[in-house]
Protein backbone atom coordinates (compact mmCIF):
# COMPACT_ATOMS: atom_id res chain seq x y z
CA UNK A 1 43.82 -62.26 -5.40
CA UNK A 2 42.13 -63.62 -2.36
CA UNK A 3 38.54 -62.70 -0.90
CA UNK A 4 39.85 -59.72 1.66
CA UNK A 5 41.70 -57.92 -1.55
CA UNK A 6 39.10 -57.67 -3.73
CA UNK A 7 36.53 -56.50 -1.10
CA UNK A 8 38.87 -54.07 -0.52
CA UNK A 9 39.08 -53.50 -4.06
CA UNK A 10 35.27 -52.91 -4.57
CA UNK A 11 34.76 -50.88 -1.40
CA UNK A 12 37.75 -48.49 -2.51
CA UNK A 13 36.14 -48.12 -5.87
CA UNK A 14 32.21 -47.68 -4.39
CA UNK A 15 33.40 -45.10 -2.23
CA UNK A 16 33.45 -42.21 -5.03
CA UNK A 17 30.52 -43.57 -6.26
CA UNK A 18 28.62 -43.24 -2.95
CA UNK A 19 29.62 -39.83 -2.68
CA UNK A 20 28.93 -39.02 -5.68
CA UNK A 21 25.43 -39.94 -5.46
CA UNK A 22 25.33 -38.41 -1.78
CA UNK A 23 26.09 -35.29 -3.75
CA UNK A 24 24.01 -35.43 -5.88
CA UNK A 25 21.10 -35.97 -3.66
CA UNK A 26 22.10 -33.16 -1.51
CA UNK A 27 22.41 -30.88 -4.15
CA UNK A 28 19.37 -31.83 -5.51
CA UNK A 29 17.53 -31.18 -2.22
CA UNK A 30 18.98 -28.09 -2.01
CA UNK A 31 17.81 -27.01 -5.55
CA UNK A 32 14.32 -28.13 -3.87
CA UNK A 33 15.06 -25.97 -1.15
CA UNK A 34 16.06 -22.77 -3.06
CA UNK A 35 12.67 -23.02 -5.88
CA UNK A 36 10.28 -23.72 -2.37
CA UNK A 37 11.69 -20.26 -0.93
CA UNK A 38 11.37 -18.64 -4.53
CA UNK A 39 8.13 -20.00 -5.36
CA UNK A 40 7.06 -18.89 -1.33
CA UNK A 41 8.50 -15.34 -2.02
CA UNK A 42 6.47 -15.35 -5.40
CA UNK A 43 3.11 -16.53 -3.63
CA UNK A 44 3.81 -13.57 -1.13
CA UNK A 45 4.46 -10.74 -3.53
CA UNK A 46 2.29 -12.14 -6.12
CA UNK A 47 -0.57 -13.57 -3.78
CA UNK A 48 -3.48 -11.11 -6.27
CA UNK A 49 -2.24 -12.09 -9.49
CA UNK A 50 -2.76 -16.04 -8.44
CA UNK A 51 -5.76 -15.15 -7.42
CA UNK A 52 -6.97 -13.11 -10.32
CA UNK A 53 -5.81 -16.10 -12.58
CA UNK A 54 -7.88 -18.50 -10.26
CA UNK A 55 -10.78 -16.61 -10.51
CA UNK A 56 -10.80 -16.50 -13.93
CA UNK A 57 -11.01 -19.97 -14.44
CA UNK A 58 -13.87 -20.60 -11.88
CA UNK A 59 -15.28 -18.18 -14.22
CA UNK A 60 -14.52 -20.19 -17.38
CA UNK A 61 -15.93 -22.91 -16.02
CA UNK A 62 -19.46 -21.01 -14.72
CA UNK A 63 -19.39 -19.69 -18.10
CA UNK A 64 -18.74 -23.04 -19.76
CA UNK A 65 -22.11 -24.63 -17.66
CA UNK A 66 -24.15 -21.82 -18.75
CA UNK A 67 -23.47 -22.50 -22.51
CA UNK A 68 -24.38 -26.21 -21.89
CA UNK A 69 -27.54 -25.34 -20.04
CA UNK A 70 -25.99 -25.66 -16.82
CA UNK A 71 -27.30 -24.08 -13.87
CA UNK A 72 -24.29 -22.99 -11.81
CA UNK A 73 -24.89 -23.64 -8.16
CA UNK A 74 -21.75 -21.28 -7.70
CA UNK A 75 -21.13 -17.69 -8.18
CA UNK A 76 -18.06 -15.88 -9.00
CA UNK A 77 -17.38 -12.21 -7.55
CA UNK A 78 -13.88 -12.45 -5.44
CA UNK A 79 -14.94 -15.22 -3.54
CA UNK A 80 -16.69 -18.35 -5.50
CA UNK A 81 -19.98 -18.65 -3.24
CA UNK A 82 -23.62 -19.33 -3.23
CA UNK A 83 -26.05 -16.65 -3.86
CA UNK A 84 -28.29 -17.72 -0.79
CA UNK A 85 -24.99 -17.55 1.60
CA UNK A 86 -25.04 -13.31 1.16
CA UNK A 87 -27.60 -11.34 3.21
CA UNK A 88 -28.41 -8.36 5.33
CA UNK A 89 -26.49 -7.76 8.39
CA UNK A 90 -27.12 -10.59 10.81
CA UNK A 91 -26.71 -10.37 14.34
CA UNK A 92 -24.03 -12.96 14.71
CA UNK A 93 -25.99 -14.67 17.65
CA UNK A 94 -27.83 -15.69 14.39
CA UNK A 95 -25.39 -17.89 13.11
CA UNK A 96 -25.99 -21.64 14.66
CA UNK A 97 -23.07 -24.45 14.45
CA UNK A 98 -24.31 -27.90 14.51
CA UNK A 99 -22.04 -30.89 15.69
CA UNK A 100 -21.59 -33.50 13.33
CA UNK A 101 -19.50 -36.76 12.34
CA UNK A 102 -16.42 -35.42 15.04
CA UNK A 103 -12.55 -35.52 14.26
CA UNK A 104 -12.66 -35.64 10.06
CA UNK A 105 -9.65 -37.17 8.06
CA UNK A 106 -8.75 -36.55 4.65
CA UNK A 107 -6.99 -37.76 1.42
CA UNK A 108 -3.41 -36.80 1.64
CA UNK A 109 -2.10 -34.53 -2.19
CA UNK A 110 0.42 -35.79 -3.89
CA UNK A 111 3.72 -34.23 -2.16
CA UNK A 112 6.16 -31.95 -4.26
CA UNK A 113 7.94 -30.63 -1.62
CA UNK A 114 11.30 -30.51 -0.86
CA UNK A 115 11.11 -32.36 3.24
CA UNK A 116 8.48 -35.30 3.96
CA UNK A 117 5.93 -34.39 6.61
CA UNK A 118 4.08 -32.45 4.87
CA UNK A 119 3.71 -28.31 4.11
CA UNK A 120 3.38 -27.15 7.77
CA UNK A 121 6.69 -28.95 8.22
CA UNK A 122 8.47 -27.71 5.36
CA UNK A 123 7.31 -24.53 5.97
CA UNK A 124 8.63 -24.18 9.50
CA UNK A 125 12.32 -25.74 8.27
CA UNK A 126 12.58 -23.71 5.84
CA UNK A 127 11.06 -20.57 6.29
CA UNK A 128 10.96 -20.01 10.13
CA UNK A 129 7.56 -19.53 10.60
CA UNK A 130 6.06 -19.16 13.78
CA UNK A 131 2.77 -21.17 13.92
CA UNK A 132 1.37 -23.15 16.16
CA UNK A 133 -1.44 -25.87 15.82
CA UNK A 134 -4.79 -26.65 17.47
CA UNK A 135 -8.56 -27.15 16.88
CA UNK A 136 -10.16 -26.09 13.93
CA UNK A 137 -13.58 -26.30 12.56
CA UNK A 138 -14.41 -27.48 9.39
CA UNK A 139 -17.34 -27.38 7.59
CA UNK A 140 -19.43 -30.49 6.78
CA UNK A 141 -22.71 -28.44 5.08
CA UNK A 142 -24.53 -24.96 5.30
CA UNK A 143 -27.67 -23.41 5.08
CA UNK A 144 -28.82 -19.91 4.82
CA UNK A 145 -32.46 -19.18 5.49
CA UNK A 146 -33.95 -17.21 8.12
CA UNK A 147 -31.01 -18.09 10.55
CA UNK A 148 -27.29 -19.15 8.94
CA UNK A 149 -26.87 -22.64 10.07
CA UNK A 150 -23.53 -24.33 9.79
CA UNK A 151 -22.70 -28.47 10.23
CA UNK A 152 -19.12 -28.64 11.62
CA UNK A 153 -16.32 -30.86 12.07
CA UNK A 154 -13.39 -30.69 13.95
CA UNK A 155 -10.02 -31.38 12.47
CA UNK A 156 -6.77 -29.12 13.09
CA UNK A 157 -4.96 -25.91 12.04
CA UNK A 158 -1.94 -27.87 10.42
CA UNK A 159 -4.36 -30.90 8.74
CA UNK A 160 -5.87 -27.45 7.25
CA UNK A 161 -2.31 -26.09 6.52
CA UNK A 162 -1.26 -29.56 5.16
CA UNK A 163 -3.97 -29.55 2.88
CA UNK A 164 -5.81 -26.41 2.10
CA UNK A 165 -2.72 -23.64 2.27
CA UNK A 166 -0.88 -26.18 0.27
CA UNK A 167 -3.19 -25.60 -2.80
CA UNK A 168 -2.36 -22.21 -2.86
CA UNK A 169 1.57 -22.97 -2.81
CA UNK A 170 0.44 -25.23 -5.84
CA UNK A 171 -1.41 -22.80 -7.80
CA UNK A 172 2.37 -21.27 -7.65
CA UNK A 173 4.66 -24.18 -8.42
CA UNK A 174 2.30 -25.70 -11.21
CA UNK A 175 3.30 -22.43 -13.17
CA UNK A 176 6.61 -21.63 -12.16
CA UNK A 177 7.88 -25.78 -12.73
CA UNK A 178 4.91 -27.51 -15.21
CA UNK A 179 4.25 -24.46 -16.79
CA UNK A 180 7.09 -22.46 -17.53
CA UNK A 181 6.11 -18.50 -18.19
CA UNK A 182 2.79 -19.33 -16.14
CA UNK A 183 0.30 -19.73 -19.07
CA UNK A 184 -1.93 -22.15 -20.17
CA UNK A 185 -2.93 -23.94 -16.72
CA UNK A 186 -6.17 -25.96 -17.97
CA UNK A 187 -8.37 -24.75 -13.94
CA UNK A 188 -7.91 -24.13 -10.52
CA UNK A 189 -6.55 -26.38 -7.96
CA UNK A 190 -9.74 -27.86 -7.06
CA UNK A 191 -12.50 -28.09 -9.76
CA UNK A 192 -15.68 -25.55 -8.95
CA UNK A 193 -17.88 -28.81 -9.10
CA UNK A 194 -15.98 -30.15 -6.11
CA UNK A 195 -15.48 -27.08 -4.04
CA UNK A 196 -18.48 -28.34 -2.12
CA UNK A 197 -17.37 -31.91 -1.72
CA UNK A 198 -17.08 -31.30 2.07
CA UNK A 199 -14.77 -34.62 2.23
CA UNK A 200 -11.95 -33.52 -0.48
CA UNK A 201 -10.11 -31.29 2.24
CA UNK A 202 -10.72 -29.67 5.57
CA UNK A 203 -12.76 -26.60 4.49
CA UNK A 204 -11.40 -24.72 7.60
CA UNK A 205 -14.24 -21.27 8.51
CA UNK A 206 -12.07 -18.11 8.26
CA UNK A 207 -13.94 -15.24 10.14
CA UNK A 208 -12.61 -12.08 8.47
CA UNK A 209 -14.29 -9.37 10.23
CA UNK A 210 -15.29 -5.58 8.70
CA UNK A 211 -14.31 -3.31 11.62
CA UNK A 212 -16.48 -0.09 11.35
CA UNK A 213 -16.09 2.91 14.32
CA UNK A 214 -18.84 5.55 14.96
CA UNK A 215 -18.88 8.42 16.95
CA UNK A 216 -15.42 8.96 16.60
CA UNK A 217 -14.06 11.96 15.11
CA UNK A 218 -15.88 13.45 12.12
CA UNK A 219 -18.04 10.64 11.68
CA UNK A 220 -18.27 6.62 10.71
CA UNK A 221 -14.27 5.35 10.04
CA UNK A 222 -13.61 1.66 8.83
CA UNK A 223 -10.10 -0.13 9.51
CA UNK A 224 -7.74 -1.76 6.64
CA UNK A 225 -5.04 -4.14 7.48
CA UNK A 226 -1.49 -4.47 5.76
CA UNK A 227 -0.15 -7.99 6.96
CA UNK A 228 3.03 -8.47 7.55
CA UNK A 229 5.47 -10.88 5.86
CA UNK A 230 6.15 -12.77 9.43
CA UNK A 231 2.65 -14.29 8.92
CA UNK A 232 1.74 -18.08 7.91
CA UNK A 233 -1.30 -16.87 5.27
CA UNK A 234 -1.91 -14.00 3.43
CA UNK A 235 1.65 -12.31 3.79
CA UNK A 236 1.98 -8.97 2.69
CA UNK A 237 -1.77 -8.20 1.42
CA UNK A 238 -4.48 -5.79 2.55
CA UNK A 239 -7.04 -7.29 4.30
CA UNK A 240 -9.80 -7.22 7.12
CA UNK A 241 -9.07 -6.66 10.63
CA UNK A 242 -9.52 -8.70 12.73
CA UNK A 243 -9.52 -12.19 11.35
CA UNK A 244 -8.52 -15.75 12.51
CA UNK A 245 -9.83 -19.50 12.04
CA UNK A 246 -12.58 -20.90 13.98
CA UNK A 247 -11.36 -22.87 16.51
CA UNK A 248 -14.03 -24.55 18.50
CA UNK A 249 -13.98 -27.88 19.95
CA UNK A 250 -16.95 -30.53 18.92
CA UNK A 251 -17.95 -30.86 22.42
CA UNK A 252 -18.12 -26.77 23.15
CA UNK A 253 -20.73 -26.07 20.66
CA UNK A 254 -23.63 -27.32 22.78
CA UNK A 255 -27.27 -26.88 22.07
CA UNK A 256 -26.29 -23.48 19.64
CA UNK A 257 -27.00 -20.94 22.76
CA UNK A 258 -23.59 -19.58 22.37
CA UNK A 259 -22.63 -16.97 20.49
CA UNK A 260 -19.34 -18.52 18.70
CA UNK A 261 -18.48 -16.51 15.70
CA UNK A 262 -19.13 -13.14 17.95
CA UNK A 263 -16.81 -14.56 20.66
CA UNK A 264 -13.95 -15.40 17.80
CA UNK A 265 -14.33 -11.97 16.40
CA UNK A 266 -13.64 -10.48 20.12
CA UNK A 267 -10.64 -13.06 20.39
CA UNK A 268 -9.36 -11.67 17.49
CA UNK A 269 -9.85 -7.96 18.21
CA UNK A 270 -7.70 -8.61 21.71
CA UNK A 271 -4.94 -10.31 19.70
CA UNK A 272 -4.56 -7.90 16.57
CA UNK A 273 -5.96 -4.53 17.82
CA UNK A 274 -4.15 -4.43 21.12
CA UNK A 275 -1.74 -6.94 20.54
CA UNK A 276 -2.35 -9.82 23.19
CA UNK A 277 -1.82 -13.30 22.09
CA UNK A 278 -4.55 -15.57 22.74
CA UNK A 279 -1.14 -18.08 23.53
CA UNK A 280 -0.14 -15.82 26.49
CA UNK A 281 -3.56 -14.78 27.32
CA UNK A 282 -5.90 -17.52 27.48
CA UNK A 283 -8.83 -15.59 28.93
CA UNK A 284 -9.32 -14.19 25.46
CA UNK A 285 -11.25 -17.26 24.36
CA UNK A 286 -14.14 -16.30 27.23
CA UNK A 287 -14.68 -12.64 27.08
CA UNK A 288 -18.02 -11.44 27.74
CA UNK A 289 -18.71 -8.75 24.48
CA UNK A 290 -19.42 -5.00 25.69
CA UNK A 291 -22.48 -3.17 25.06
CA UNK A 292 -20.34 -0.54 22.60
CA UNK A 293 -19.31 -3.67 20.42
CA UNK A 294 -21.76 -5.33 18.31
CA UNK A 295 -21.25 -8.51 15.47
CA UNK A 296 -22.82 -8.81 12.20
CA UNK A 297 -22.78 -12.05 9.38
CA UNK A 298 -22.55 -10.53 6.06
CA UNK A 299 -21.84 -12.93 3.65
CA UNK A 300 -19.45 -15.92 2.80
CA UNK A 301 -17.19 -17.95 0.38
CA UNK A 302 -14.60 -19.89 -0.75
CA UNK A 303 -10.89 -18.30 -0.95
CA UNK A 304 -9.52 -18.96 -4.81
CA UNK A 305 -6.29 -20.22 -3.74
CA UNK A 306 -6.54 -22.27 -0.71
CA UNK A 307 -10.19 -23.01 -1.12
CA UNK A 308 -11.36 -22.20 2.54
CA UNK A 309 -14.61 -20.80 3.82
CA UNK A 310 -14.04 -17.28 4.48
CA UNK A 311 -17.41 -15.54 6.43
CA UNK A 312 -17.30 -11.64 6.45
CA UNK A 313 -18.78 -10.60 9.19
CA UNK A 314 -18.71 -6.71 10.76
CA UNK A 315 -17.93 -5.58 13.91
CA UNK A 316 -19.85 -2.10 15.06
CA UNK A 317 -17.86 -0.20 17.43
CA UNK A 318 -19.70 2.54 19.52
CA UNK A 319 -16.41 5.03 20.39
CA UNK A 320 -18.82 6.99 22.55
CA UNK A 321 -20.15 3.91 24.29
CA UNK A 322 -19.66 4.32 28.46
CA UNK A 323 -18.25 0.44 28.68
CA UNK A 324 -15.43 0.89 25.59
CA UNK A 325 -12.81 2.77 27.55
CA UNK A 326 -12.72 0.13 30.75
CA UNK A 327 -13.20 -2.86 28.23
CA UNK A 328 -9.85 -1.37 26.19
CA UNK A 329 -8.04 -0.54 29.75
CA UNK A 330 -8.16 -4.40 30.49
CA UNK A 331 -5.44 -5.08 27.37
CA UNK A 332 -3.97 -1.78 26.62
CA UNK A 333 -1.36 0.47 28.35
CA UNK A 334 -2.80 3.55 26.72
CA UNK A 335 -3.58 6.55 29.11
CA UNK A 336 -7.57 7.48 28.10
CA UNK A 337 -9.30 10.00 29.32
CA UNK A 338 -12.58 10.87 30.02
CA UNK A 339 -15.25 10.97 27.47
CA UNK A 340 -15.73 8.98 24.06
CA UNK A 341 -12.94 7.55 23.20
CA UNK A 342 -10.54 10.05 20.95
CA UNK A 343 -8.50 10.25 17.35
CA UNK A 344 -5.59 10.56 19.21
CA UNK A 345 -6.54 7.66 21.30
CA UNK A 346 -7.45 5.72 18.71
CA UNK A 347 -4.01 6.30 17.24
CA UNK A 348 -2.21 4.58 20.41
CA UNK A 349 -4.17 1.80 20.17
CA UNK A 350 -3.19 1.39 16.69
CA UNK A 351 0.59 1.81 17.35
CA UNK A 352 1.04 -0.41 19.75
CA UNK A 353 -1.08 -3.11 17.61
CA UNK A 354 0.21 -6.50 17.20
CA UNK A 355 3.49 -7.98 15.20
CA UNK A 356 0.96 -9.30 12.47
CA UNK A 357 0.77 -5.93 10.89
CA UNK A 358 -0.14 -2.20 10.21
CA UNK A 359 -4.08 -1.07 10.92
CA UNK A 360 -5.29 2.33 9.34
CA UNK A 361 -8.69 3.91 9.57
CA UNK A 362 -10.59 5.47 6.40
CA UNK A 363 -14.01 6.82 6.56
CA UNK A 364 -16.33 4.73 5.50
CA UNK A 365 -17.55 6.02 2.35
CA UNK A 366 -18.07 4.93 -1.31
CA UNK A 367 -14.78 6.83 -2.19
CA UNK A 368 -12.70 4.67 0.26
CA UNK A 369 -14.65 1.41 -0.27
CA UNK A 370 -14.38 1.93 -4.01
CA UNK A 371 -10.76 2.66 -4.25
CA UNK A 372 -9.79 -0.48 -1.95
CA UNK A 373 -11.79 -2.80 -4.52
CA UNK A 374 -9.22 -2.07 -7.12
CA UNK A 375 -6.76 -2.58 -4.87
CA UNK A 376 -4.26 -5.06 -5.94
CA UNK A 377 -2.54 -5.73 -2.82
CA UNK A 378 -6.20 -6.72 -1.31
CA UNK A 379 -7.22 -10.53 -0.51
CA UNK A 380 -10.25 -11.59 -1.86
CA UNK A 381 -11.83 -11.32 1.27
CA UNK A 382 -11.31 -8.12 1.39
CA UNK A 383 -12.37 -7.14 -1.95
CA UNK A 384 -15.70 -8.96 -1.62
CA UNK A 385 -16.33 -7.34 2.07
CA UNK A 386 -15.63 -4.11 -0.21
CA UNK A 387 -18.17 -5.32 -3.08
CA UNK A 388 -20.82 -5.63 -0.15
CA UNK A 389 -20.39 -2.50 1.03
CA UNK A 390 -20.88 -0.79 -2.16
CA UNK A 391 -23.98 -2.86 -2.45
CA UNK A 392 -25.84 -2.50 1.32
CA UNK A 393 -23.96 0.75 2.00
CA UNK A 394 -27.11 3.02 3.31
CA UNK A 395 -28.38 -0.61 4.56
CA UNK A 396 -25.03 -0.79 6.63
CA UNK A 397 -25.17 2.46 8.10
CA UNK A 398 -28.44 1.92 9.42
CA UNK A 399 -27.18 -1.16 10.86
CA UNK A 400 -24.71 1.07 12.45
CA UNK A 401 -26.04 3.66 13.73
CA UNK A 402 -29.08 1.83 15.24
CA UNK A 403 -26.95 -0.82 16.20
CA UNK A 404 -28.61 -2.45 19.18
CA UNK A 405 -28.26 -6.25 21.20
CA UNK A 406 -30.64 -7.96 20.13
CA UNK A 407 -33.84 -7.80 22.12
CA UNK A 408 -32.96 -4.78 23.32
């Protein structure tokens, strides 16, 4: 047998055993495939129950540095936060971002997903989603005294993704694959003694925002969001409305004289309430805020499944103020009339709000804010806005109906 024959020999037997481990790769990958989809369709449907289970074991472990005479610099309620970060309604032109270190990189996790380049990726490949990436602010350090000040970094919306959303998709698979039945995890994600370690992860700011509307109707209404199941976070929950990330370049924060998380709640309000994209309408980022709309800080803390910084803030809507109507004529095709602005033009504002989900209205009394704390579609965010409110509720309604600019 000469040299040609028995190459051709071992290439006609490797062939099978090249496609046979071709095969079994792409099999394999497509198990991976199938268990990220089902372990994404359990974080959806299941997103409270993770959450619950998270919470309970930053409570274990407050409760575990009590018994070893421990003060706790964290707090548990339905977000893990620091007692000095709640307060009375603050006129968000109160709220100060300070520059820091610029552009922030981080540790990469160790990757169990089913495509390289990271969860943003797989997400898109596999799941379709629609997201798009840009600046986001991270937080470097806060503190809460007479003024809320907040030290900033900037890193971006799919670093964030990458690393912070991806925790929450953990929180999932560490049940479903390490621990079958999902009992006996040993903590959260991220430890509650590192939560504050600024330099773990990009601690994006989410600004989840309380809508309240008075002189409308009967009285004093508040809105509740159900999220659709097109979104990148938070699919299928109740939540606050609006919300979105801060997104503020290093270099547009200046000497604090601008009024950031107000103009991000305003963004918002053009993109969810009457559904115009900040991608298709740039202006949004620069709108001046009318004299019916006013912005409050309420309180803040970290998420338990993706660990970001989630402020509650409240926006106070004046429904008889005389600049509302032309303000909401700018984005919406609604017909209004003269006068305060109506229930039943409230309601076509509502319809045509955006693809990211459903917005109803429900006065804004204990009854309502008590029912939607047991709620177990709610995000934490939601439930905690809903704790404050059952706390500060007469404080709140003074807020609102004396609700004034500042200096004013």
């Amino acid at each position: 047998m000469d040299f040609i024959d028995l190459f051709q020999l071992l290439v006609v037997g490797l062939i099978p055993v090249v496609i046979a481990v071709l095969e079994y790769r792409e099999n394999r990958l497509q198990r991976r495939v199938e268990e990220f989809r089902i372990n994404h369709r359990d974080l959806s449907r299941n997103r409270f129950e993770y959450s619950e289970a998270n919470l309970e074991s930053y409570r274990r472990e407050v409760g575990s540095q009590v018994e070893r005479g421990i003060q706790p610099e964290l707090c548990v309620d339905y977000l893990i936060h620091s007692g000095d970060w709640c307060v009375a309604p603050v006129p968000t032109d109160r709220v100060r971002l300070h520059g820091t270190d610029g552009r922030v990189t981080y540790p990469g996790p160790r990757s169990v997903l089913p495509y390289r380049g990271g969860y943003t990726y797989n997400v898109k490949r596999i799941l379709g989603k629609s997201m798009f990436n840009g600046t986001m602010t991270v937080i470097r350090d806060v503190s809460v005294g007479d003024s809320v000040d907040i030290y900033v970094g900037e890193s971006d919306y799919y670093t964030y993704y990458d690393l912070c959303e991806y925790r929450a998709y953990r929180t999932v698979y560490d049940d479903v694959v390490r621990l079958p039945g999902g009992t006996g995890r040993a903590g959260p994600v991220v430890p509650l003694d590192r939560l504050t370690d600024w330099d773990s992860r990009p601690v994006g700011i989410g600004v989840c925002t309380l809508t309240v509307l008075h002189n409308i109707g009967d009285g004093t209404l508040f809105c509740v969001h159900h999220r659709s199941d097109r979104l990148a976070e938070a699919m299928n929950t109740t939540s606050l409305v609006p919300a979105g990330s801060l997104q503020i370049a290093l270099d547009e924060i200046g000497d604090g004289g601008v009024d950031h998380i107000g103009k991000t709640i305003l963004r918002e309000f053009v993109e969810e309430f009457l559904n115009c994209p900040e991608i298709e309408y740039p202006e949004s980022f620069d709108l001046d805020m009318p004299d019916s709309m006013r912005t409050y800080y309420l309180t803040m803390g970290f998420d338990p499944l993706n660990t970001k910084m989630e402020m509650v803030t409240m926006l106070v809507i004046d429904c008889a103020g005389e600049d509302l109507k032309p303000f909401l004529s700018r984005f919406s095709d609604v017909g209004f009339g003269d006068g305060p602005l109506t229930m039943d033009e409230l309601s076509a504002v509502l319809a045509a709000s955006s693809y990211e989900g459903d917005i109803e209205v429900r006065p804004f009394d204990m009854e309502y804010v008590l029912r939607h704390m047991r709620d177990r579609k709610a995000m934490p965010v939601f439930r905690e806005a809903m704790r404050y409110v059952s706390e500060h509720h007469a404080e709140m309604m003074d807020t609102v109906r004396g609700s004034r600019r500042i200096g004013s």
